[in-house]
PDB file of N, CA and C in Angstrom:
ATOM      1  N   UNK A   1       8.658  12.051   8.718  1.00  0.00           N
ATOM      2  CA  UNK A   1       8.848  11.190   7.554  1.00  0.00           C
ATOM      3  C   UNK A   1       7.661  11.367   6.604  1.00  0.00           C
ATOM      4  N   UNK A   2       8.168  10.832   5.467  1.00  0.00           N
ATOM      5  CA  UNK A   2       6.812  11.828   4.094  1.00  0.00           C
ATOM      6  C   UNK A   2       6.650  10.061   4.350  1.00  0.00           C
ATOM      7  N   UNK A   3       4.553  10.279   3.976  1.00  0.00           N
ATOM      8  CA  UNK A   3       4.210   8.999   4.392  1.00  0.00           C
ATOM      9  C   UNK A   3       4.779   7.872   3.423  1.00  0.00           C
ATOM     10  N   UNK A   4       4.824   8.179   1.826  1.00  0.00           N
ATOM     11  CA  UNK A   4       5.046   7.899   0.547  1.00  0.00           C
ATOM     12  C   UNK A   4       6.854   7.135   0.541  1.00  0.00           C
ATOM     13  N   UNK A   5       7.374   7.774   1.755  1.00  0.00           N
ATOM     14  CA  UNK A   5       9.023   7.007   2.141  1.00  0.00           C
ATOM     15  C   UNK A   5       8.815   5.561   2.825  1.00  0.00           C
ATOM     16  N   UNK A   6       7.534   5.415   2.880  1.00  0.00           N
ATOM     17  CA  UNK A   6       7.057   4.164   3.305  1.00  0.00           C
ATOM     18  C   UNK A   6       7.067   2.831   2.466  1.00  0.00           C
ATOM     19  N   UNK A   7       6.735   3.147   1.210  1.00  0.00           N
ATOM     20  CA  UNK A   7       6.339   1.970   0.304  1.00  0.00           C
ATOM     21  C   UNK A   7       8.063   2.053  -0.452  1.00  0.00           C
ATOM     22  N   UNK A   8       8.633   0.951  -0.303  1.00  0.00           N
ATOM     23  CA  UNK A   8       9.568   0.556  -1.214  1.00  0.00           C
ATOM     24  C   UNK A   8       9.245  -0.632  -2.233  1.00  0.00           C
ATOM     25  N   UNK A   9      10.345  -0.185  -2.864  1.00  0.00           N
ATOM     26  CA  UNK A   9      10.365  -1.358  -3.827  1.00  0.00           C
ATOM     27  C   UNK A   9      11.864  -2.068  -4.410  1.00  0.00           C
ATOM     28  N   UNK A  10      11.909  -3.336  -4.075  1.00  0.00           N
ATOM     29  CA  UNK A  10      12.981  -4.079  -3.980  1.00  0.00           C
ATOM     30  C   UNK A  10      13.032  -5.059  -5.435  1.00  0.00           C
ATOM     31  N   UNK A  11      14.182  -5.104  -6.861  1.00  0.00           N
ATOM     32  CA  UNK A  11      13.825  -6.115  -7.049  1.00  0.00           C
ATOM     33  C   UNK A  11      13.646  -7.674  -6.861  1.00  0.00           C
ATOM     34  N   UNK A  12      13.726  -7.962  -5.451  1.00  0.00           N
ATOM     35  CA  UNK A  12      14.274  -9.182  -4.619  1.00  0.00           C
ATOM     36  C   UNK A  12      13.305  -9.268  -4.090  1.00  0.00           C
ATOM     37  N   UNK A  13      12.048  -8.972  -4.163  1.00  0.00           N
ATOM     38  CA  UNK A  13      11.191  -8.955  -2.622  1.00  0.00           C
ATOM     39  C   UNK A  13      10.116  -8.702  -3.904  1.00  0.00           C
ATOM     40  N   UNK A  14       9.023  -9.485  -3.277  1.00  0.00           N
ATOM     41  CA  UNK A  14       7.804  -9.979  -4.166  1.00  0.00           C
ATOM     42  C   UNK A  14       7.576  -9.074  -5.376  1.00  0.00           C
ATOM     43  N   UNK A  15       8.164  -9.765  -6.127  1.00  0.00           N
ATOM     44  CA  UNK A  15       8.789  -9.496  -7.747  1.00  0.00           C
ATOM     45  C   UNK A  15       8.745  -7.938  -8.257  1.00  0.00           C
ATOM     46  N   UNK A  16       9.291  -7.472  -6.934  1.00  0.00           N
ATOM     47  CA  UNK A  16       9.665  -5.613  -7.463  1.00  0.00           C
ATOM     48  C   UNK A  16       8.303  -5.288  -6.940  1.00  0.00           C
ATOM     49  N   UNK A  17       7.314  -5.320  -6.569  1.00  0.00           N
ATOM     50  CA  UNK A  17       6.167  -4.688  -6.628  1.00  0.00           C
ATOM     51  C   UNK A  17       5.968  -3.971  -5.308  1.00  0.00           C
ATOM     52  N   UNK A  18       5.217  -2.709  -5.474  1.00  0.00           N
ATOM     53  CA  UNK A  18       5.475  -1.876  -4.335  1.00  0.00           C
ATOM     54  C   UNK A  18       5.279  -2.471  -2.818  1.00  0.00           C
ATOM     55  N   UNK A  19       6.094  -2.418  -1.796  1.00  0.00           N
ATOM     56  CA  UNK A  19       5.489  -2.657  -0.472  1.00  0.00           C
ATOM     57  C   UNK A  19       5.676  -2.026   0.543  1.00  0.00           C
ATOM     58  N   UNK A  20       5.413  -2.220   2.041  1.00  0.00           N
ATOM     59  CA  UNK A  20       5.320  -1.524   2.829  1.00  0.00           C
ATOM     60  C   UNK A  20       6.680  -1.561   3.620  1.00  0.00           C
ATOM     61  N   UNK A  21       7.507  -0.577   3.845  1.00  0.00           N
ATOM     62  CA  UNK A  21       8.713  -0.601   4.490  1.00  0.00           C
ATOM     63  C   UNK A  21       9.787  -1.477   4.310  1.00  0.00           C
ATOM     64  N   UNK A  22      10.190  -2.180   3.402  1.00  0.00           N
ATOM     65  CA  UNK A  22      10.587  -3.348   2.607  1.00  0.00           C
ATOM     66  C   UNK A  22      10.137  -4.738   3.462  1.00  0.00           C
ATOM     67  N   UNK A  23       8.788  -4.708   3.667  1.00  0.00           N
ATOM     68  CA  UNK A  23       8.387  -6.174   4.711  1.00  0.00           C
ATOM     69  C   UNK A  23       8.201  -6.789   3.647  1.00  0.00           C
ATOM     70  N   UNK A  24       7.485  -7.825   3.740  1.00  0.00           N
ATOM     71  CA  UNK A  24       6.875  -8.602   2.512  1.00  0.00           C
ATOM     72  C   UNK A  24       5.636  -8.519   2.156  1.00  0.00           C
ATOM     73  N   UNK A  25       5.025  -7.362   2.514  1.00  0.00           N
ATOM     74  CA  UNK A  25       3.441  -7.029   2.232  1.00  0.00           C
ATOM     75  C   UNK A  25       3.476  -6.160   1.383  1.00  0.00           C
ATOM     76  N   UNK A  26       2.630  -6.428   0.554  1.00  0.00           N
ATOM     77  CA  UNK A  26       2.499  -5.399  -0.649  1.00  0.00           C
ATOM     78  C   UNK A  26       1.606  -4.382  -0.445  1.00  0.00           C
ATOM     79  N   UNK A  27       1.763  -3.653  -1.241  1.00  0.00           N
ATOM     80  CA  UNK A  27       0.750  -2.053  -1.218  1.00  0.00           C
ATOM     81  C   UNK A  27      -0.732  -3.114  -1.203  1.00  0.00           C
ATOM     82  N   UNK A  28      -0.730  -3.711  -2.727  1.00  0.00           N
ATOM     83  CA  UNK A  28      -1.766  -4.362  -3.439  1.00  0.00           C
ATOM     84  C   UNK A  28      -2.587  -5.155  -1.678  1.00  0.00           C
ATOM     85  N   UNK A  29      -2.070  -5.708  -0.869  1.00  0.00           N
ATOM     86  CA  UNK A  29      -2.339  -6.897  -0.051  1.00  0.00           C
ATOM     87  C   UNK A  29      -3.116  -5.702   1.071  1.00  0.00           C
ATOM     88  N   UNK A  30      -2.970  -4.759   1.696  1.00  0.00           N
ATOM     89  CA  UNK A  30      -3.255  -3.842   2.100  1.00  0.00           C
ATOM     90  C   UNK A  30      -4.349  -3.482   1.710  1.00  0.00           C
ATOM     91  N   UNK A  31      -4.611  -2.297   0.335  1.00  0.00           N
ATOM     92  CA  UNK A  31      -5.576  -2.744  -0.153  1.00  0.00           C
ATOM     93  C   UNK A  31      -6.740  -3.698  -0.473  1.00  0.00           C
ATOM     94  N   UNK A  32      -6.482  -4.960  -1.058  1.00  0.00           N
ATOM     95  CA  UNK A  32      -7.452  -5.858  -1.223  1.00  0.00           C
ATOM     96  C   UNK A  32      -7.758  -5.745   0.264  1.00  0.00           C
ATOM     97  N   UNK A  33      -6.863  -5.891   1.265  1.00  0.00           N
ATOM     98  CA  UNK A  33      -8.168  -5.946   2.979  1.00  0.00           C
ATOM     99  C   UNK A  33      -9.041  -4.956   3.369  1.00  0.00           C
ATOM    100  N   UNK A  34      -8.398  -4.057   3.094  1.00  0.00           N
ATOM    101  CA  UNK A  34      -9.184  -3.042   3.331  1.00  0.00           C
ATOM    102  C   UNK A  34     -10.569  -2.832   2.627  1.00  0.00           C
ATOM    103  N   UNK A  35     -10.200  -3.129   1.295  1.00  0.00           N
ATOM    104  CA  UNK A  35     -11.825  -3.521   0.317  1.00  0.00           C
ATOM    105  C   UNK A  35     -12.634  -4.800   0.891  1.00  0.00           C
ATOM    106  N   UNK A  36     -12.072  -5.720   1.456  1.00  0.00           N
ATOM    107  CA  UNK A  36     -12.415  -6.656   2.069  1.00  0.00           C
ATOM    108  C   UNK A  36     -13.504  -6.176   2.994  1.00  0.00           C
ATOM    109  N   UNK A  37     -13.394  -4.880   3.573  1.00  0.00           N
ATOM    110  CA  UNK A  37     -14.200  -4.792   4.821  1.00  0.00           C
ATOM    111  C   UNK A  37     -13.378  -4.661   6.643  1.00  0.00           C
ATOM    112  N   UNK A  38     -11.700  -5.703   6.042  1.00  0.00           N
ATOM    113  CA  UNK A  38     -11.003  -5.195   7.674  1.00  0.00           C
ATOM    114  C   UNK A  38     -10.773  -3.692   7.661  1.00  0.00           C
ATOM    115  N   UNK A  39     -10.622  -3.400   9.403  1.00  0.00           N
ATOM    116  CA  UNK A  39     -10.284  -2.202   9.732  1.00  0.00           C
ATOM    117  C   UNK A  39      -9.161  -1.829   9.440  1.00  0.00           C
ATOM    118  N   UNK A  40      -8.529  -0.742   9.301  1.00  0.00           N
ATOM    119  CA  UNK A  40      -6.810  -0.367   9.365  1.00  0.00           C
ATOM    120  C   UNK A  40      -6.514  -0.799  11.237  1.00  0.00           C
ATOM    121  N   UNK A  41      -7.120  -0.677  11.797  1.00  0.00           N
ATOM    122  CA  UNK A  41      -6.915  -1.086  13.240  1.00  0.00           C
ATOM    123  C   UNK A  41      -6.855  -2.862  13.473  1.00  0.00           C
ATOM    124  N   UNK A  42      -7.715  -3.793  12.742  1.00  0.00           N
ATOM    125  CA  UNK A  42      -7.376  -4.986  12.444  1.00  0.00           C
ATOM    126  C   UNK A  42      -6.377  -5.097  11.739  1.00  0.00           C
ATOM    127  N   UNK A  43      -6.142  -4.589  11.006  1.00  0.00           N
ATOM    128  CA  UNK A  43      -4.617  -5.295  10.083  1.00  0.00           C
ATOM    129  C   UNK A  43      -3.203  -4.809  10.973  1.00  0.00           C
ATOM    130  N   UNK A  44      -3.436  -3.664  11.480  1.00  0.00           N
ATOM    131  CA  UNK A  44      -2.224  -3.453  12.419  1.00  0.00           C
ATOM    132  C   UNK A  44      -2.074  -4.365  13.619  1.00  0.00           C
ATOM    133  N   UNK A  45      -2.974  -4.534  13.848  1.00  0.00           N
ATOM    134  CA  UNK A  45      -2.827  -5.912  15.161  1.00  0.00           C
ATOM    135  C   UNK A  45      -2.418  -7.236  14.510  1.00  0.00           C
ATOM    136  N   UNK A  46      -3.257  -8.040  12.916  1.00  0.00           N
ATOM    137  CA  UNK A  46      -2.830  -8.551  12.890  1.00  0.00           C
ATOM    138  C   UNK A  46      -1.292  -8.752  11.886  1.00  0.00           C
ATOM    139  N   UNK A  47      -0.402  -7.423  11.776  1.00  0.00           N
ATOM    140  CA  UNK A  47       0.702  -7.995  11.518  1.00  0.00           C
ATOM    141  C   UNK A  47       1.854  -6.253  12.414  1.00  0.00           C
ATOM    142  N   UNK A  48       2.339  -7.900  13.479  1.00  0.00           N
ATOM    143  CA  UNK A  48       2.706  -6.715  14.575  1.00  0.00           C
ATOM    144  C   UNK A  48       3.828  -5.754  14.053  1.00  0.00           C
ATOM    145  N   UNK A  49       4.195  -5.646  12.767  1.00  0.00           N
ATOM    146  CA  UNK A  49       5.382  -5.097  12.345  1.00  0.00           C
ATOM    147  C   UNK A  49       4.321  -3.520  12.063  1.00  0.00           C
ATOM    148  N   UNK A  50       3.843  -3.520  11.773  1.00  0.00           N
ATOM    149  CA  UNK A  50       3.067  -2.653  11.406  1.00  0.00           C
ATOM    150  C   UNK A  50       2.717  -1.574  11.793  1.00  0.00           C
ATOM    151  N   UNK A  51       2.232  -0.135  11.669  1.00  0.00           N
ATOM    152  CA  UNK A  51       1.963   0.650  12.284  1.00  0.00           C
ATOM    153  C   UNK A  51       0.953   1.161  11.302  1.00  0.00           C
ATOM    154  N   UNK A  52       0.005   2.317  11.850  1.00  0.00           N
ATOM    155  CA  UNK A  52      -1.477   3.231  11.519  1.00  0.00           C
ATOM    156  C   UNK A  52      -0.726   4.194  10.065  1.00  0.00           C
ATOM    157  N   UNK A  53       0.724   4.952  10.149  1.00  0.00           N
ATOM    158  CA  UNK A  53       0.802   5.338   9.121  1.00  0.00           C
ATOM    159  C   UNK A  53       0.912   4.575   7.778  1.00  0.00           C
ATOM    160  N   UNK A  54       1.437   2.965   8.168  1.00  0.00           N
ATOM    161  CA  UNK A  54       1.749   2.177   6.639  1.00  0.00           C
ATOM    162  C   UNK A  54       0.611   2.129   6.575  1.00  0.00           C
ATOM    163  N   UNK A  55      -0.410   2.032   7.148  1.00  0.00           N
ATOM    164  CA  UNK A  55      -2.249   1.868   5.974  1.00  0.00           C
ATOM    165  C   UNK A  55      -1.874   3.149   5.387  1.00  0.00           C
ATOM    166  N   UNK A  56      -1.807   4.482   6.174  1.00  0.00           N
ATOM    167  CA  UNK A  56      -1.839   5.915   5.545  1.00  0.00           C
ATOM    168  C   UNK A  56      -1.479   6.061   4.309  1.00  0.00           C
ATOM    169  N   UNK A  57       0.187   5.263   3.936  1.00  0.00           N
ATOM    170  CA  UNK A  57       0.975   5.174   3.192  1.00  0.00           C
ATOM    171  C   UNK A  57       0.450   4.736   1.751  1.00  0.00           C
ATOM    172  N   UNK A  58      -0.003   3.446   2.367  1.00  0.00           N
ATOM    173  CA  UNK A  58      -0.315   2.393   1.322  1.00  0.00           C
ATOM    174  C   UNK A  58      -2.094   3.213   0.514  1.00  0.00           C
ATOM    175  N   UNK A  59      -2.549   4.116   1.035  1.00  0.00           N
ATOM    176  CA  UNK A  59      -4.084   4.375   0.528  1.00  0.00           C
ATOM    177  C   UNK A  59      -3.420   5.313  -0.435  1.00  0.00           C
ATOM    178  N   UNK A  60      -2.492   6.504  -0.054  1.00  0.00           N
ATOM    179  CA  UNK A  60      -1.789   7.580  -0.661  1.00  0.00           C
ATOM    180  C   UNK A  60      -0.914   6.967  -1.515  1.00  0.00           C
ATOM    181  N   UNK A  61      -0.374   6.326  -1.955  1.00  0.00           N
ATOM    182  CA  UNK A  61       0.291   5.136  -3.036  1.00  0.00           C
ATOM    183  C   UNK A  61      -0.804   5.404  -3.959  1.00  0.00           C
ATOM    184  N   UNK A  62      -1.970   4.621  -3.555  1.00  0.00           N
ATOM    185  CA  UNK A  62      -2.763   3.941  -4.352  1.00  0.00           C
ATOM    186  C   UNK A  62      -3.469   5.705  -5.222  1.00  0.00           C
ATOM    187  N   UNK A  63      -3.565   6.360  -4.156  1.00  0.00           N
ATOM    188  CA  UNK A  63      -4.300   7.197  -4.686  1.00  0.00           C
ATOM    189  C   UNK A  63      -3.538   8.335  -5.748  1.00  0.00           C
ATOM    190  N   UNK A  64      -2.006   8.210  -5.312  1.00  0.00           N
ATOM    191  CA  UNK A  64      -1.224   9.027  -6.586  1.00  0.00           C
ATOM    192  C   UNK A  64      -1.702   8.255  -8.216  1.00  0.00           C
ATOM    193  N   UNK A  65      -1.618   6.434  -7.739  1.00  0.00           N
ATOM    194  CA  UNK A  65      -1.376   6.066  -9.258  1.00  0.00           C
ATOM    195  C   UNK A  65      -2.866   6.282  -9.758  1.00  0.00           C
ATOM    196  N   UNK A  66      -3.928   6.994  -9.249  1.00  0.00           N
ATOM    197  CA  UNK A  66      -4.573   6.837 -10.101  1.00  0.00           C
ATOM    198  C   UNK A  66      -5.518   8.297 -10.230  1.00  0.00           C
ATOM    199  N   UNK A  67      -4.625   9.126 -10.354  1.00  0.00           N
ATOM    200  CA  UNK A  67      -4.584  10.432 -10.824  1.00  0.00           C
ATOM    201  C   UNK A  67      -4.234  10.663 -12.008  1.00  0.00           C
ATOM    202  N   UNK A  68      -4.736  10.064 -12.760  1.00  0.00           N
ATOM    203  CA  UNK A  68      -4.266  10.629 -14.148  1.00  0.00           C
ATOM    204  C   UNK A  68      -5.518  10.653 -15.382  1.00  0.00           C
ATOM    205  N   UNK A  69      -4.977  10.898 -15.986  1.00  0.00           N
ATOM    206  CA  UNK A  69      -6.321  11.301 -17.371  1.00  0.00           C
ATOM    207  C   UNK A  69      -6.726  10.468 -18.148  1.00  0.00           C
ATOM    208  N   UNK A  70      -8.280  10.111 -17.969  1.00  0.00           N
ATOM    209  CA  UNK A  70      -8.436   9.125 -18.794  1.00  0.00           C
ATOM    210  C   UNK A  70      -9.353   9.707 -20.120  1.00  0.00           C
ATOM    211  N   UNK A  71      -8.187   8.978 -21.137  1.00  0.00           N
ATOM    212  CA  UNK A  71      -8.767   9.381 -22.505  1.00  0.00           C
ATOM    213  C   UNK A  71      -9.912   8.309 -23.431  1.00  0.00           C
ATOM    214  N   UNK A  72     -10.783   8.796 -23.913  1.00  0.00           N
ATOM    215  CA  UNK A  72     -11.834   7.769 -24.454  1.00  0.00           C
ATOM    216  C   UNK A  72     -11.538   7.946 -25.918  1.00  0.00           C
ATOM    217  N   UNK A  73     -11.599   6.876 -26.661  1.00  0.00           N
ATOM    218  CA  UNK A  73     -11.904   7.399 -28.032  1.00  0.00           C
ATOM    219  C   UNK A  73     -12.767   8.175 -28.936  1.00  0.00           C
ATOM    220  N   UNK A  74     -12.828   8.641 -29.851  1.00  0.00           N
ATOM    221  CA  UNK A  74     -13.967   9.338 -30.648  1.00  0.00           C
ATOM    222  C   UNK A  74     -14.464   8.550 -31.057  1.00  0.00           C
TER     223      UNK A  74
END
């Protein structure tokens, strides 16, 4: 499975915004813990639906959207 088949997005399920396997955790919620300081090994324990590739998923999400070109003004 491509890790990226991981994050859906529902418009029914916390207001369209990307999440992990259609659970109710968002890409975003993942993130913020992980900046937090928890492990990807703490967050999989604490939500037992979970597995080591949805962190994988959710970092590679994050890291497509922010591949792109940033333009400055003159």
């Amino acid at each position: 499975m491509n890790l990226l088949e991981r994050i859906t997005v529902e418009p029914g399920k916390c207001g369209g915004r990307p999440c992990i396997r259609g659970l109710r955790i968002r890409v975003k919620d993942i993130l913020e813990m992980l900046a937090d300081g928890a492990s990807p090994e703490a967050i999989v324990r604490d939500f037992p639906d979970f597995e080591p590739d949805d962190i994988r998923a959710a970092l590679l999400y994050a890291a497509g959207g922010s591949d792109h070109a940033v333009l400055k003004a003159a």
